[in-house]
PDB file of N, CA and C in Angstrom:
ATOM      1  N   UNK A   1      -4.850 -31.875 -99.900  1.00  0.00           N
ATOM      2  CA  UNK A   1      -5.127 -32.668 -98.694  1.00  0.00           C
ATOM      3  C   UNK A   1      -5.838 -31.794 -97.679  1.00  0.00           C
ATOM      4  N   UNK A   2      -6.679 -32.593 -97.060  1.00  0.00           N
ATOM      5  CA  UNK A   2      -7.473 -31.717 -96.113  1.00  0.00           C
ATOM      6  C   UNK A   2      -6.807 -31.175 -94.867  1.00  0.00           C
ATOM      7  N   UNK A   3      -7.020 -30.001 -94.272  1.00  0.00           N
ATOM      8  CA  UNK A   3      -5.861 -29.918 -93.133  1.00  0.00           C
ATOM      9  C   UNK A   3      -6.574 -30.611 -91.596  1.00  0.00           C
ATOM     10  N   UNK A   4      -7.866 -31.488 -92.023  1.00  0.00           N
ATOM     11  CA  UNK A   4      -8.004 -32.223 -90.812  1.00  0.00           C
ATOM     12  C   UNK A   4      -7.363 -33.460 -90.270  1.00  0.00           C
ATOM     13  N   UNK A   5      -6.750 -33.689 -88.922  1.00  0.00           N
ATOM     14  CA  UNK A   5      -6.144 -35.151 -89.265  1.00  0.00           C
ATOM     15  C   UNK A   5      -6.752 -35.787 -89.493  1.00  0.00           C
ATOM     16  N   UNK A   6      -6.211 -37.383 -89.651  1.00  0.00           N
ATOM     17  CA  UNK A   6      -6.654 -38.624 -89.839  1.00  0.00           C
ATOM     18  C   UNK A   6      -7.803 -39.131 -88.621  1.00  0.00           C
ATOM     19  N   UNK A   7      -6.991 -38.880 -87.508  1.00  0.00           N
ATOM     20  CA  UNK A   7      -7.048 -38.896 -86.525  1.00  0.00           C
ATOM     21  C   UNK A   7      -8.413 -38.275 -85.919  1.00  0.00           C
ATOM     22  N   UNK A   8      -8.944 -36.883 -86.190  1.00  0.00           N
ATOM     23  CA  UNK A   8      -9.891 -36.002 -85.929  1.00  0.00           C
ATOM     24  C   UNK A   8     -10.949 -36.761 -87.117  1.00  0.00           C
ATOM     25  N   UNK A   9     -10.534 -36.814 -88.071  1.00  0.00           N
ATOM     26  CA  UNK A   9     -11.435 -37.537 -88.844  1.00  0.00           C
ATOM     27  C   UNK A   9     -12.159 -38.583 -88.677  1.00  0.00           C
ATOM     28  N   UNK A  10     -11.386 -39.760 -88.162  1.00  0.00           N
ATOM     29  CA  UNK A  10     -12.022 -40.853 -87.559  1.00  0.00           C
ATOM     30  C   UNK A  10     -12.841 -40.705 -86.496  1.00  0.00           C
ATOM     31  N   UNK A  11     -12.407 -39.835 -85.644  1.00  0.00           N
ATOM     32  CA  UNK A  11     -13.161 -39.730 -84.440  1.00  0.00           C
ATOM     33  C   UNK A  11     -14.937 -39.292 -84.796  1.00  0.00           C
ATOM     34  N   UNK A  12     -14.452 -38.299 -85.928  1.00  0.00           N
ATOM     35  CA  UNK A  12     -15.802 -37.718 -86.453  1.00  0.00           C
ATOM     36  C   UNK A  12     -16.790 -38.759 -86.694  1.00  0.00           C
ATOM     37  N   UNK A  13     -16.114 -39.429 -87.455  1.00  0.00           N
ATOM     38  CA  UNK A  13     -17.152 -40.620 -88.328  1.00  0.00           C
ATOM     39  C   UNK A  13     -17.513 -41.626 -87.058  1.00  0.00           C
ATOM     40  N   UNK A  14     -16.800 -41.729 -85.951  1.00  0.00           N
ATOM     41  CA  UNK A  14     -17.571 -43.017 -85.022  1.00  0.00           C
ATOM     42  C   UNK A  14     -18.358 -41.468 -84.187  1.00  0.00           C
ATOM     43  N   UNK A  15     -18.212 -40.268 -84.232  1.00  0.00           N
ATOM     44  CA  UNK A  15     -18.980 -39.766 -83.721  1.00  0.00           C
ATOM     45  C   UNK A  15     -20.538 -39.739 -84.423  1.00  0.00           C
ATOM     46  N   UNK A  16     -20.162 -39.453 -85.843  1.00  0.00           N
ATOM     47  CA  UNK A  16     -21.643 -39.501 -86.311  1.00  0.00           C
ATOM     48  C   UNK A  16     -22.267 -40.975 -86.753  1.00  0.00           C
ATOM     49  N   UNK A  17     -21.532 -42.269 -86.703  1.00  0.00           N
ATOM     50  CA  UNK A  17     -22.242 -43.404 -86.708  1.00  0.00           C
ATOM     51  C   UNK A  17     -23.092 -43.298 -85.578  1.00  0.00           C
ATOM     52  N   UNK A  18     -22.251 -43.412 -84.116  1.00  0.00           N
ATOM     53  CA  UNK A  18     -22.785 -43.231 -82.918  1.00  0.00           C
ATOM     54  C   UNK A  18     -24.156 -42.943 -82.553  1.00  0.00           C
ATOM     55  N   UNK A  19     -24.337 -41.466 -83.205  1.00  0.00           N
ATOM     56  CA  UNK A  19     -24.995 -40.558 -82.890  1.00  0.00           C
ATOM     57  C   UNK A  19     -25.971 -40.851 -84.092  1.00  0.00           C
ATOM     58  N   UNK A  20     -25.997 -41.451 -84.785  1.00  0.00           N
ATOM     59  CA  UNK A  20     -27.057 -41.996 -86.093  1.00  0.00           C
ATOM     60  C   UNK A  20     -27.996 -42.889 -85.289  1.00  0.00           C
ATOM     61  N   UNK A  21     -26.852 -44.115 -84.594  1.00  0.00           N
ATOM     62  CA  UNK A  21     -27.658 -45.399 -84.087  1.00  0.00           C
ATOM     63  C   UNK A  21     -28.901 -44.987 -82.684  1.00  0.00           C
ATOM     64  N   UNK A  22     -28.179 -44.139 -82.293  1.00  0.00           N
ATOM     65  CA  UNK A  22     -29.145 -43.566 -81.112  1.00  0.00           C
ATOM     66  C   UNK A  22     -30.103 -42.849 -81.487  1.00  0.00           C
ATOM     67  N   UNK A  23     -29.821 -41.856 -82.559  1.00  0.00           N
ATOM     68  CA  UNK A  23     -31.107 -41.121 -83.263  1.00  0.00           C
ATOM     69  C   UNK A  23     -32.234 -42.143 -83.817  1.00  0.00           C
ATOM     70  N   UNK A  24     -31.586 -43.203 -84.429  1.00  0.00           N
ATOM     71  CA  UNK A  24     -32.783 -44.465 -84.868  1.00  0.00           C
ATOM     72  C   UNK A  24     -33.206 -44.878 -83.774  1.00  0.00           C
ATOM     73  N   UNK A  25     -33.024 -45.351 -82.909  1.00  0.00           N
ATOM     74  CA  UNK A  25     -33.744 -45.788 -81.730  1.00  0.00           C
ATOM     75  C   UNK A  25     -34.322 -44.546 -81.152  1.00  0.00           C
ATOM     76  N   UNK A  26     -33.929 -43.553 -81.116  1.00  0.00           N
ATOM     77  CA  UNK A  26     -35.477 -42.500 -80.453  1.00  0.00           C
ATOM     78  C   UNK A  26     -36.129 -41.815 -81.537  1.00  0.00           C
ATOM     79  N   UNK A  27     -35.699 -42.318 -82.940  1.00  0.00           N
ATOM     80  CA  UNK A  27     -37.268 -42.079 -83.513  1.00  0.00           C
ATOM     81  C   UNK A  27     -38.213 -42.886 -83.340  1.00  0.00           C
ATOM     82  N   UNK A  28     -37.330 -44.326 -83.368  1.00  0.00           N
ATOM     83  CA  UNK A  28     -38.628 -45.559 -83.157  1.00  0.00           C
ATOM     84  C   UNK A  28     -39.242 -45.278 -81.871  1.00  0.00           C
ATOM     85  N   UNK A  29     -38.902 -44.371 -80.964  1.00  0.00           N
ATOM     86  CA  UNK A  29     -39.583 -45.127 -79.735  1.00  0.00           C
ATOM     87  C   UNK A  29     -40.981 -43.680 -80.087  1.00  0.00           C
ATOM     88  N   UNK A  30     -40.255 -42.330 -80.562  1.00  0.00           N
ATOM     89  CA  UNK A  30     -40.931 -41.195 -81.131  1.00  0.00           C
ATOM     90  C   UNK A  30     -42.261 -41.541 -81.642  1.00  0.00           C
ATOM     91  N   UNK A  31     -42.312 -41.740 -82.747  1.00  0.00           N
ATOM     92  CA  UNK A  31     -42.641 -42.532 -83.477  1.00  0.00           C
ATOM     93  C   UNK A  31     -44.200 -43.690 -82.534  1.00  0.00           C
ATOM     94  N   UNK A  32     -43.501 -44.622 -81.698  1.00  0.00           N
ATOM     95  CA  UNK A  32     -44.027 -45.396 -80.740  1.00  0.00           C
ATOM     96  C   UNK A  32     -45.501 -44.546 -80.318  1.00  0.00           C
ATOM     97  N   UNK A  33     -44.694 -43.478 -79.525  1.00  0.00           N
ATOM     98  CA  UNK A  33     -45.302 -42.673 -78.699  1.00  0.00           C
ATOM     99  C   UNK A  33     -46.205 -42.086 -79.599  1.00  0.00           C
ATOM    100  N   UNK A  34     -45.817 -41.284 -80.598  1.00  0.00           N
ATOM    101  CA  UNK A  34     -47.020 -40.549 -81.382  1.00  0.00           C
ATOM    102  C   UNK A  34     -48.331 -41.816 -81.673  1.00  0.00           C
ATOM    103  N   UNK A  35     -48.022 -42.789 -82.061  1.00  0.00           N
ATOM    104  CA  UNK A  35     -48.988 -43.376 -82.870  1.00  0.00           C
ATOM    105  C   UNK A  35     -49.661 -44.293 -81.376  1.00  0.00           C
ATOM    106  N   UNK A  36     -48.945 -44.079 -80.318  1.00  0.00           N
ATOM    107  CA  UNK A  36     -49.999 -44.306 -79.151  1.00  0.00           C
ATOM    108  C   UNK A  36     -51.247 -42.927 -78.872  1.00  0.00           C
ATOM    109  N   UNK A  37     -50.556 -41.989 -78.459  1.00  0.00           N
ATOM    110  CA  UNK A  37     -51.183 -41.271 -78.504  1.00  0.00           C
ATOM    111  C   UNK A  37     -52.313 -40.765 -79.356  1.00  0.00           C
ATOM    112  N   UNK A  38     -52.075 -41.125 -80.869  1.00  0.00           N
ATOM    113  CA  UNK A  38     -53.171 -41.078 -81.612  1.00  0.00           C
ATOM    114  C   UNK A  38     -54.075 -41.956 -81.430  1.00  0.00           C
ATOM    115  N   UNK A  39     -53.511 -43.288 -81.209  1.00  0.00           N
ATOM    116  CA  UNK A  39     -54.535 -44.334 -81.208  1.00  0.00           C
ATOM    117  C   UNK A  39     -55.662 -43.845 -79.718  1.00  0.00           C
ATOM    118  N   UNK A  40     -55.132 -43.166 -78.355  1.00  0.00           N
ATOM    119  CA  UNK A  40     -55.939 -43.085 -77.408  1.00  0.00           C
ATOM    120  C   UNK A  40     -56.651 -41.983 -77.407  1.00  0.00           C
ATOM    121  N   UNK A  41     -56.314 -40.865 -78.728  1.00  0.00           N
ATOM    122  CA  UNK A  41     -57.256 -39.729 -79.087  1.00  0.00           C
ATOM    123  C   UNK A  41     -57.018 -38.619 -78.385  1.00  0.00           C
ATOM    124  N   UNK A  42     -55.810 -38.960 -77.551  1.00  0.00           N
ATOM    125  CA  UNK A  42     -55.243 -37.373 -76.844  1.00  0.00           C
ATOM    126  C   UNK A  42     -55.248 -35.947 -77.469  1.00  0.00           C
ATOM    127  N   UNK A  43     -55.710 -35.207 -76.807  1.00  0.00           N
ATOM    128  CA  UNK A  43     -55.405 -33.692 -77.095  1.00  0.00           C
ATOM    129  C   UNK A  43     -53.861 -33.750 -76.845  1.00  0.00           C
ATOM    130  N   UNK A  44     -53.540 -32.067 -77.402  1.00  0.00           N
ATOM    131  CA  UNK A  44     -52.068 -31.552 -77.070  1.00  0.00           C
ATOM    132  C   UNK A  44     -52.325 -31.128 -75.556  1.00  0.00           C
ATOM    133  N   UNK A  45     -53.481 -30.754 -75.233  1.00  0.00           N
ATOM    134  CA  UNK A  45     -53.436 -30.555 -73.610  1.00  0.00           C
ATOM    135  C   UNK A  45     -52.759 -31.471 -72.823  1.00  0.00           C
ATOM    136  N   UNK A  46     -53.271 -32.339 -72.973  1.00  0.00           N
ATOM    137  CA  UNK A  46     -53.742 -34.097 -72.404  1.00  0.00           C
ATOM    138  C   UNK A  46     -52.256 -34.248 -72.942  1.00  0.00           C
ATOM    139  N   UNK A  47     -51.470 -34.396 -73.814  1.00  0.00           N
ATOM    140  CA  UNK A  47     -50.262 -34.577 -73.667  1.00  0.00           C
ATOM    141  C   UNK A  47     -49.542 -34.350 -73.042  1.00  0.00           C
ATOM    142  N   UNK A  48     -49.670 -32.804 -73.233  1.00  0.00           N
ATOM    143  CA  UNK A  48     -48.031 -32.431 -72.368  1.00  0.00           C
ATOM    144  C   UNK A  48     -48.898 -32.152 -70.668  1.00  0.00           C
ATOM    145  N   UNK A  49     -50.159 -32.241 -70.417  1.00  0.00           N
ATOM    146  CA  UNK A  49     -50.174 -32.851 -69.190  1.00  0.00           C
ATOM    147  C   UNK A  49     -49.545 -34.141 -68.430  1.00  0.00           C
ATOM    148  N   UNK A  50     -49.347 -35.118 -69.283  1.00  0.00           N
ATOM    149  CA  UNK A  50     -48.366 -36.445 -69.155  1.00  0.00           C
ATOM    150  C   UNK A  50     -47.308 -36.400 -69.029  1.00  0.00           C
ATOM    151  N   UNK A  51     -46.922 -34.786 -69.547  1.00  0.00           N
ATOM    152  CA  UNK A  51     -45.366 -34.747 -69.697  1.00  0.00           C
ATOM    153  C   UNK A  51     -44.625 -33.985 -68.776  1.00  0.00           C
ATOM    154  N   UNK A  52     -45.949 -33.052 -68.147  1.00  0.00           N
ATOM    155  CA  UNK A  52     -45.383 -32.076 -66.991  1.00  0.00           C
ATOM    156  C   UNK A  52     -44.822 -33.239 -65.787  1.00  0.00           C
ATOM    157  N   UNK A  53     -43.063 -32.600 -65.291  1.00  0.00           N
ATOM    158  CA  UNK A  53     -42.949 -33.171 -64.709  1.00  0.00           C
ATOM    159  C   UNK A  53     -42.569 -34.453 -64.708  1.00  0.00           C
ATOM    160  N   UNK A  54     -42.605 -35.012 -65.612  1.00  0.00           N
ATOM    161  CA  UNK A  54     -42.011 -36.977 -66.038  1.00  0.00           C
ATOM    162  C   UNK A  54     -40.509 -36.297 -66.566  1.00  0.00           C
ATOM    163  N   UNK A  55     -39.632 -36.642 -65.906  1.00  0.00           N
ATOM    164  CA  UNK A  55     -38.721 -36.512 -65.912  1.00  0.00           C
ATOM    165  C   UNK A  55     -37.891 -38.207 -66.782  1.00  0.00           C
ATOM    166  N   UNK A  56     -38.681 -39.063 -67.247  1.00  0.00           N
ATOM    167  CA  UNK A  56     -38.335 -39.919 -68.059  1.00  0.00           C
ATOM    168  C   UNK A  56     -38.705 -39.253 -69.378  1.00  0.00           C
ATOM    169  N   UNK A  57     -39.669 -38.785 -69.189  1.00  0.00           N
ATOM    170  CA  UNK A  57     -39.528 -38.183 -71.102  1.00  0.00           C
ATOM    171  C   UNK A  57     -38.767 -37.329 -70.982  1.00  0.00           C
ATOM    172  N   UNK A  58     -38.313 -36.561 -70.200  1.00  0.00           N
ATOM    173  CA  UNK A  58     -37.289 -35.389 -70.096  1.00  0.00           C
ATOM    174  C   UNK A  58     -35.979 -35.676 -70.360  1.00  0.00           C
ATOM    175  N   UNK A  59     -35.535 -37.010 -69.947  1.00  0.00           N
ATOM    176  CA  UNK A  59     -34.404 -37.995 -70.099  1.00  0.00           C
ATOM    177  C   UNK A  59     -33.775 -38.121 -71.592  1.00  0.00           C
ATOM    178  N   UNK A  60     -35.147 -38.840 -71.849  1.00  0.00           N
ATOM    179  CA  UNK A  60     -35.662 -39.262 -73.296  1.00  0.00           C
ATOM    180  C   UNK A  60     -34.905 -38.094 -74.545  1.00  0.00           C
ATOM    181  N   UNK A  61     -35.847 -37.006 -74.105  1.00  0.00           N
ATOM    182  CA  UNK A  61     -35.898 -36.042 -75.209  1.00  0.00           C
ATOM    183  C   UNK A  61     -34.562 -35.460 -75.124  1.00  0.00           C
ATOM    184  N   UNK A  62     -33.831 -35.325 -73.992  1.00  0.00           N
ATOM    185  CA  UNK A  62     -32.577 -34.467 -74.078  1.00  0.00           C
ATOM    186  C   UNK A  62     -32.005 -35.728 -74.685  1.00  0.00           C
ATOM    187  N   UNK A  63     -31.935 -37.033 -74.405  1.00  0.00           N
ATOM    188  CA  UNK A  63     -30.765 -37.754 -75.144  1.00  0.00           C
ATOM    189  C   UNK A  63     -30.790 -37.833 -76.537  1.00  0.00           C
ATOM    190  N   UNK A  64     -32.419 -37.161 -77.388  1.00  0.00           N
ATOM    191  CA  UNK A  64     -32.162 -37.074 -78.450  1.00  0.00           C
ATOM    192  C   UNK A  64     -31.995 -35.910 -78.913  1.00  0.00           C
ATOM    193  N   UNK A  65     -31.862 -34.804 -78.896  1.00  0.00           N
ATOM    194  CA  UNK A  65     -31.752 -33.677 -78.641  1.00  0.00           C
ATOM    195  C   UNK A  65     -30.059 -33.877 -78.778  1.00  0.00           C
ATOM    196  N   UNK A  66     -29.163 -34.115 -77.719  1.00  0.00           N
ATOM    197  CA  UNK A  66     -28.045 -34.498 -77.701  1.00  0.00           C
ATOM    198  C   UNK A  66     -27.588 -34.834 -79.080  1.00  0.00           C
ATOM    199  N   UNK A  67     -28.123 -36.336 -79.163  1.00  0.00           N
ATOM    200  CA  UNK A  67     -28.011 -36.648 -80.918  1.00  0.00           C
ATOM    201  C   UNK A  67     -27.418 -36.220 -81.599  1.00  0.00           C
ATOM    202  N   UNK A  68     -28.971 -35.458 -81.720  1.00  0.00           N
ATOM    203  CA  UNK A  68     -29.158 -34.380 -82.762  1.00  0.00           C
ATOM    204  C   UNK A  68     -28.395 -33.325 -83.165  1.00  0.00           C
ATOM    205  N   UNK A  69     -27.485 -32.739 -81.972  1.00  0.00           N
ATOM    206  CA  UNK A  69     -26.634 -31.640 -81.714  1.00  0.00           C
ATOM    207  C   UNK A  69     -25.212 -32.110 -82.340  1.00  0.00           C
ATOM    208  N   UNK A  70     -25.240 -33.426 -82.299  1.00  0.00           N
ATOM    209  CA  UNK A  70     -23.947 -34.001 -82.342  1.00  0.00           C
ATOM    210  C   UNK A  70     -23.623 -34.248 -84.225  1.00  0.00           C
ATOM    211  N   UNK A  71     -25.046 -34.994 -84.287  1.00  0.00           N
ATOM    212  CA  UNK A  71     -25.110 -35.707 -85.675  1.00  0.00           C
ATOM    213  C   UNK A  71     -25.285 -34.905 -86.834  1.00  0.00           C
ATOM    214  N   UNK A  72     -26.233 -33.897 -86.815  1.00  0.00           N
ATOM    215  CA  UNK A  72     -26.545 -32.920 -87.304  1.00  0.00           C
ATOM    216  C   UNK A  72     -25.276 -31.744 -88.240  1.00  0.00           C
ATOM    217  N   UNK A  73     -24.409 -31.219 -87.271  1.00  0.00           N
ATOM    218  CA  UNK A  73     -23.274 -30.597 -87.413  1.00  0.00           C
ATOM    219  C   UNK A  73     -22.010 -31.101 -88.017  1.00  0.00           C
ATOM    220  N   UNK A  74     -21.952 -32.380 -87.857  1.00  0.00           N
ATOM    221  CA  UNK A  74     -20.932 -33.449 -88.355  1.00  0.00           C
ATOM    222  C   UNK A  74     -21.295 -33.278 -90.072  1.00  0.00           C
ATOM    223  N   UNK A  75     -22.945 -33.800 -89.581  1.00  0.00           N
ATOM    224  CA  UNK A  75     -23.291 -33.855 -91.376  1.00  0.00           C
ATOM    225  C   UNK A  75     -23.210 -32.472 -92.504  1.00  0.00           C
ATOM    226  N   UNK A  76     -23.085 -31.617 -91.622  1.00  0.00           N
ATOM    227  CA  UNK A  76     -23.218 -30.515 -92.403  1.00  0.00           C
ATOM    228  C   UNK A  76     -21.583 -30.326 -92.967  1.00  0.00           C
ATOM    229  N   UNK A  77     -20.929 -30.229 -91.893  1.00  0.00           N
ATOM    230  CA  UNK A  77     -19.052 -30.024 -92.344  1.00  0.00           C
ATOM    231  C   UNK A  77     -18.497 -30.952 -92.921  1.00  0.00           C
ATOM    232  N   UNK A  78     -19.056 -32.322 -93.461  1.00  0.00           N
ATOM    233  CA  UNK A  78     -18.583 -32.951 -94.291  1.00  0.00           C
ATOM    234  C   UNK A  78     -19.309 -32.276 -95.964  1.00  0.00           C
ATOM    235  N   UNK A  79     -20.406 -31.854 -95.617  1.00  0.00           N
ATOM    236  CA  UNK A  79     -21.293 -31.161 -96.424  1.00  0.00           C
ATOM    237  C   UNK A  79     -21.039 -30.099 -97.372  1.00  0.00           C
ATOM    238  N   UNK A  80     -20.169 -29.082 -96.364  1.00  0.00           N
ATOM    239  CA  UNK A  80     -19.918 -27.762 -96.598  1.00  0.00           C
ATOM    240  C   UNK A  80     -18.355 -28.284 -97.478  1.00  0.00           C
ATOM    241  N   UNK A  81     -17.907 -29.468 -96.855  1.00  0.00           N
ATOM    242  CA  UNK A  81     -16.257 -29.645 -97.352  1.00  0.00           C
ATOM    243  C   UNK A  81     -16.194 -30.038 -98.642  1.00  0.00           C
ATOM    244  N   UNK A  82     -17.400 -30.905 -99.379  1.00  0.00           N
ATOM    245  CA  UNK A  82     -17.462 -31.619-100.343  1.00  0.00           C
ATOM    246  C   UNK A  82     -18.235 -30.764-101.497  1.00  0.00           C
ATOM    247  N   UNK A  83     -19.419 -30.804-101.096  1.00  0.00           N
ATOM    248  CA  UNK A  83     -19.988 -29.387-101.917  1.00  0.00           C
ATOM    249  C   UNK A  83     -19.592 -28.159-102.572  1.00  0.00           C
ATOM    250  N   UNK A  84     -19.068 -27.803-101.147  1.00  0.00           N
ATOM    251  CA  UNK A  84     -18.872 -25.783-101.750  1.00  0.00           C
ATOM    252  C   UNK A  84     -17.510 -25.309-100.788  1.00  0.00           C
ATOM    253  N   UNK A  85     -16.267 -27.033-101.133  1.00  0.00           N
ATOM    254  CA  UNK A  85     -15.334 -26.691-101.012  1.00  0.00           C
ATOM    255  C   UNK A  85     -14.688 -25.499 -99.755  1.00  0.00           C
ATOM    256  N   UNK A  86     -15.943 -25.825 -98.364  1.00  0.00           N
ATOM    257  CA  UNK A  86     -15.378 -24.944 -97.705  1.00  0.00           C
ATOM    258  C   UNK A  86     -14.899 -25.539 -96.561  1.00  0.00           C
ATOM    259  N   UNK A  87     -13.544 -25.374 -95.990  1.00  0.00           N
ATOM    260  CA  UNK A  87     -12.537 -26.076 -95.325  1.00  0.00           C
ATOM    261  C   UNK A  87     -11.999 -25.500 -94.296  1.00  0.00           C
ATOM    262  N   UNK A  88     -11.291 -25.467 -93.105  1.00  0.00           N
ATOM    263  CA  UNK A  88     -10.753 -25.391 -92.435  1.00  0.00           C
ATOM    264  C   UNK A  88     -11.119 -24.512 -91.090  1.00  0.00           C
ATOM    265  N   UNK A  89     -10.930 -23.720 -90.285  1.00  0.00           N
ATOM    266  CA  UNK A  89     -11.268 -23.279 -89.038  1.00  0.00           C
ATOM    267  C   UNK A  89     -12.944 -22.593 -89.088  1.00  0.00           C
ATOM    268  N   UNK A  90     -12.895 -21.751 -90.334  1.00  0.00           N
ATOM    269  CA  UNK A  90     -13.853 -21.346 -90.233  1.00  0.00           C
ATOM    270  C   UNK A  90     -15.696 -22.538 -89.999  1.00  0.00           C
ATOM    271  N   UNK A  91     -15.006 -23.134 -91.161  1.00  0.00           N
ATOM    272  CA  UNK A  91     -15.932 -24.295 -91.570  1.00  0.00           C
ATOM    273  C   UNK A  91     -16.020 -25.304 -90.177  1.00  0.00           C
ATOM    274  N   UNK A  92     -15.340 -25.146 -89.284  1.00  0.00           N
ATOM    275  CA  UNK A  92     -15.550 -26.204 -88.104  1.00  0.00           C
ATOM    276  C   UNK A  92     -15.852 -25.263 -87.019  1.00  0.00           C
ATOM    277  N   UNK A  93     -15.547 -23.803 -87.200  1.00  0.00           N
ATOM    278  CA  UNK A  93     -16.531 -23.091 -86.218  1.00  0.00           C
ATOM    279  C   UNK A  93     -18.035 -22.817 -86.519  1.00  0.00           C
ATOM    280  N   UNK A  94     -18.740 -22.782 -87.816  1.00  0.00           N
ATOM    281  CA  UNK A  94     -19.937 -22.664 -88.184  1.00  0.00           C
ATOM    282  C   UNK A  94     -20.739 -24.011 -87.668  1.00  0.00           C
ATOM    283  N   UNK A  95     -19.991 -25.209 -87.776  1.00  0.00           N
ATOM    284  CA  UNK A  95     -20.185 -26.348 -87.464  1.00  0.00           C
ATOM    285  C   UNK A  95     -20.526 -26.334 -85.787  1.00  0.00           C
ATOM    286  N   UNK A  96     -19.835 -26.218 -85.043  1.00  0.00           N
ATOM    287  CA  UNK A  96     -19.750 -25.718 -83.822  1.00  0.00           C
ATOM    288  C   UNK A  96     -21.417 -25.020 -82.926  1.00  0.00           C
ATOM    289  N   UNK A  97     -21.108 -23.645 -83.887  1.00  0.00           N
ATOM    290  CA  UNK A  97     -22.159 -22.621 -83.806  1.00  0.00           C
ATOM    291  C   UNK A  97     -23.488 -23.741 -84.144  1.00  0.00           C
ATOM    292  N   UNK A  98     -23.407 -24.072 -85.012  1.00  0.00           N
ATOM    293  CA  UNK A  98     -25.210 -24.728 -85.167  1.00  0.00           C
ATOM    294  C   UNK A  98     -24.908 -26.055 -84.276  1.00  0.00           C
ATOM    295  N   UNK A  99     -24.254 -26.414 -83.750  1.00  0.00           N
ATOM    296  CA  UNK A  99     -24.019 -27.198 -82.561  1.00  0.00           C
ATOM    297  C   UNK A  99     -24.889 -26.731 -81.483  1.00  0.00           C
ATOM    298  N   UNK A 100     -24.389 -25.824 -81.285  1.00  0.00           N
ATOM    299  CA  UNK A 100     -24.669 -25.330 -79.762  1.00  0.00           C
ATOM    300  C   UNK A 100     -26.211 -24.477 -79.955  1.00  0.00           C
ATOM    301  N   UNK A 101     -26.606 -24.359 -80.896  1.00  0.00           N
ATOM    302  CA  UNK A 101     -27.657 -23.753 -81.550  1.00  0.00           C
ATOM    303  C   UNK A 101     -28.483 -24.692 -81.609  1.00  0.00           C
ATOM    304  N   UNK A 102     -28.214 -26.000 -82.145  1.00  0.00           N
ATOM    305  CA  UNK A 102     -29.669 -27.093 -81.814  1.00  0.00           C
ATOM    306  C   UNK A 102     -29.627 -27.273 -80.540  1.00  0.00           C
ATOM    307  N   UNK A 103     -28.875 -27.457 -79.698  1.00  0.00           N
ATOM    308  CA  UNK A 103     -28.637 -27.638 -78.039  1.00  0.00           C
ATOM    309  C   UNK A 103     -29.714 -26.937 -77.382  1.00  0.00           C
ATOM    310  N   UNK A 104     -29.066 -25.515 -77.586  1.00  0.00           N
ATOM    311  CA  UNK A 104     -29.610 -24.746 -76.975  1.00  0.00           C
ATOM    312  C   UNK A 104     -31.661 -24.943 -76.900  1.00  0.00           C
ATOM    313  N   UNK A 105     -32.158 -24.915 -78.519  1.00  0.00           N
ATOM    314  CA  UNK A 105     -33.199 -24.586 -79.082  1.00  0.00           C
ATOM    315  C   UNK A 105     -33.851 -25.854 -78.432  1.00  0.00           C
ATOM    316  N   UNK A 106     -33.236 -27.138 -78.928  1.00  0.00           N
ATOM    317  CA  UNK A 106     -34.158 -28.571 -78.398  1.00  0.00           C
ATOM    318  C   UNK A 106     -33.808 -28.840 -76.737  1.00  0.00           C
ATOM    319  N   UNK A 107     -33.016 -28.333 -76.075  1.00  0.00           N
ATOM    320  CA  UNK A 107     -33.183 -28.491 -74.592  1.00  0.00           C
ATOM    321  C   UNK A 107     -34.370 -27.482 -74.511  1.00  0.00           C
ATOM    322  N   UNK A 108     -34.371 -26.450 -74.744  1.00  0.00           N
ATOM    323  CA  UNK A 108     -35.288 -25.156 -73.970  1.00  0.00           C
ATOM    324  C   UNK A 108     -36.858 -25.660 -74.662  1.00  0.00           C
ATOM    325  N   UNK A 109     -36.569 -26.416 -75.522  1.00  0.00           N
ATOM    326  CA  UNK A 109     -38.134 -27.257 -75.773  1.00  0.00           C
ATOM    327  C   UNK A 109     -38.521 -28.279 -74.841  1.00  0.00           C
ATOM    328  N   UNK A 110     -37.368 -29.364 -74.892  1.00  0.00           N
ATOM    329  CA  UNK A 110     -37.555 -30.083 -73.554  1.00  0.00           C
ATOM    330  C   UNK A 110     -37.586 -29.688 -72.473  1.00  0.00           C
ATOM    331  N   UNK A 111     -37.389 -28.621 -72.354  1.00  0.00           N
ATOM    332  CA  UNK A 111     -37.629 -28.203 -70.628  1.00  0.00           C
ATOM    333  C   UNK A 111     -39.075 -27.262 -70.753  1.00  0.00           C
ATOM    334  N   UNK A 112     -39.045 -26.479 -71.858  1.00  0.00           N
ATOM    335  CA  UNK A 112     -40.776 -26.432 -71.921  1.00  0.00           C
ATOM    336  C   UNK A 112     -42.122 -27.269 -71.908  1.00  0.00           C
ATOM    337  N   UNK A 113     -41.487 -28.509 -72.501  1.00  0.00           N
ATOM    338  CA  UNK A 113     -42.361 -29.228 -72.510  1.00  0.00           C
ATOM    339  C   UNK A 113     -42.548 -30.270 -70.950  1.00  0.00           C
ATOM    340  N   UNK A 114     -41.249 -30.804 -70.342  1.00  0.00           N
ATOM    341  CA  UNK A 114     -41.495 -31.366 -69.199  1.00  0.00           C
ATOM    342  C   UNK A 114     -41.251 -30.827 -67.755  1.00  0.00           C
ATOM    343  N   UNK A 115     -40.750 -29.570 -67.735  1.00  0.00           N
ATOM    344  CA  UNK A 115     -41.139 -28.371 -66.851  1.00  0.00           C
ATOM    345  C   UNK A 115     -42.122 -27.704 -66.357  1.00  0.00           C
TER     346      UNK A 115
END
């Protein structure tokens, strides 16, 4: 038996449904945006000139970013548990660590990019 509760378990799984449904909606809007931008023939200049400062794409990108931080790490420690049988404190601090590791990496992009 796994030594996670029931309890921690469930929470996990409405954490990473959660965090799935929101990731689909900001790829679509991702997605949106790229294939506008192609269609109007923008440079990368001309982009993130649009972006300096819009603090709605800044919004945007950290809430997926967020996500990502969330959904990402979930998927891996069910990953690591099933696969290659690796379980308990350690396995939910590695989980953790690349947590705070996409955080870190996709905020300091979003703030490069709308900064």
């Amino acid at each position: 038996m796994n030594a996670m509760s029931l309890k921690t378990q469930a929470r996990l799984w409405y954490w990473q449904r959660m965090s799935a449904t929101v990731l689909a909606c900001c790829v679509l809007v991702h997605i949106a945006v790229i294939v506008y931008a192609v269609h109007q023939g923008l440079s990368a200049t001309a982009i993130l000139g649009r972006t300096q400062g819009n603090w709605f794409f800044g919004a945007f990108y950290t809430l997926f970013v967020i996500a990502c931080a969330i959904h990402v790490p979930i998927g891996l420690l069910r990953i690591a548990e099933e696969w290659l049988q690796w379980r308990g404190k350690s396995a939910v601090a590695a989980s953790v660590a690349i947590s705070a590791l996409l955080a870190f990496m996709g905020l300091r992009a979003v703030y490069g990019v709308v900064a």
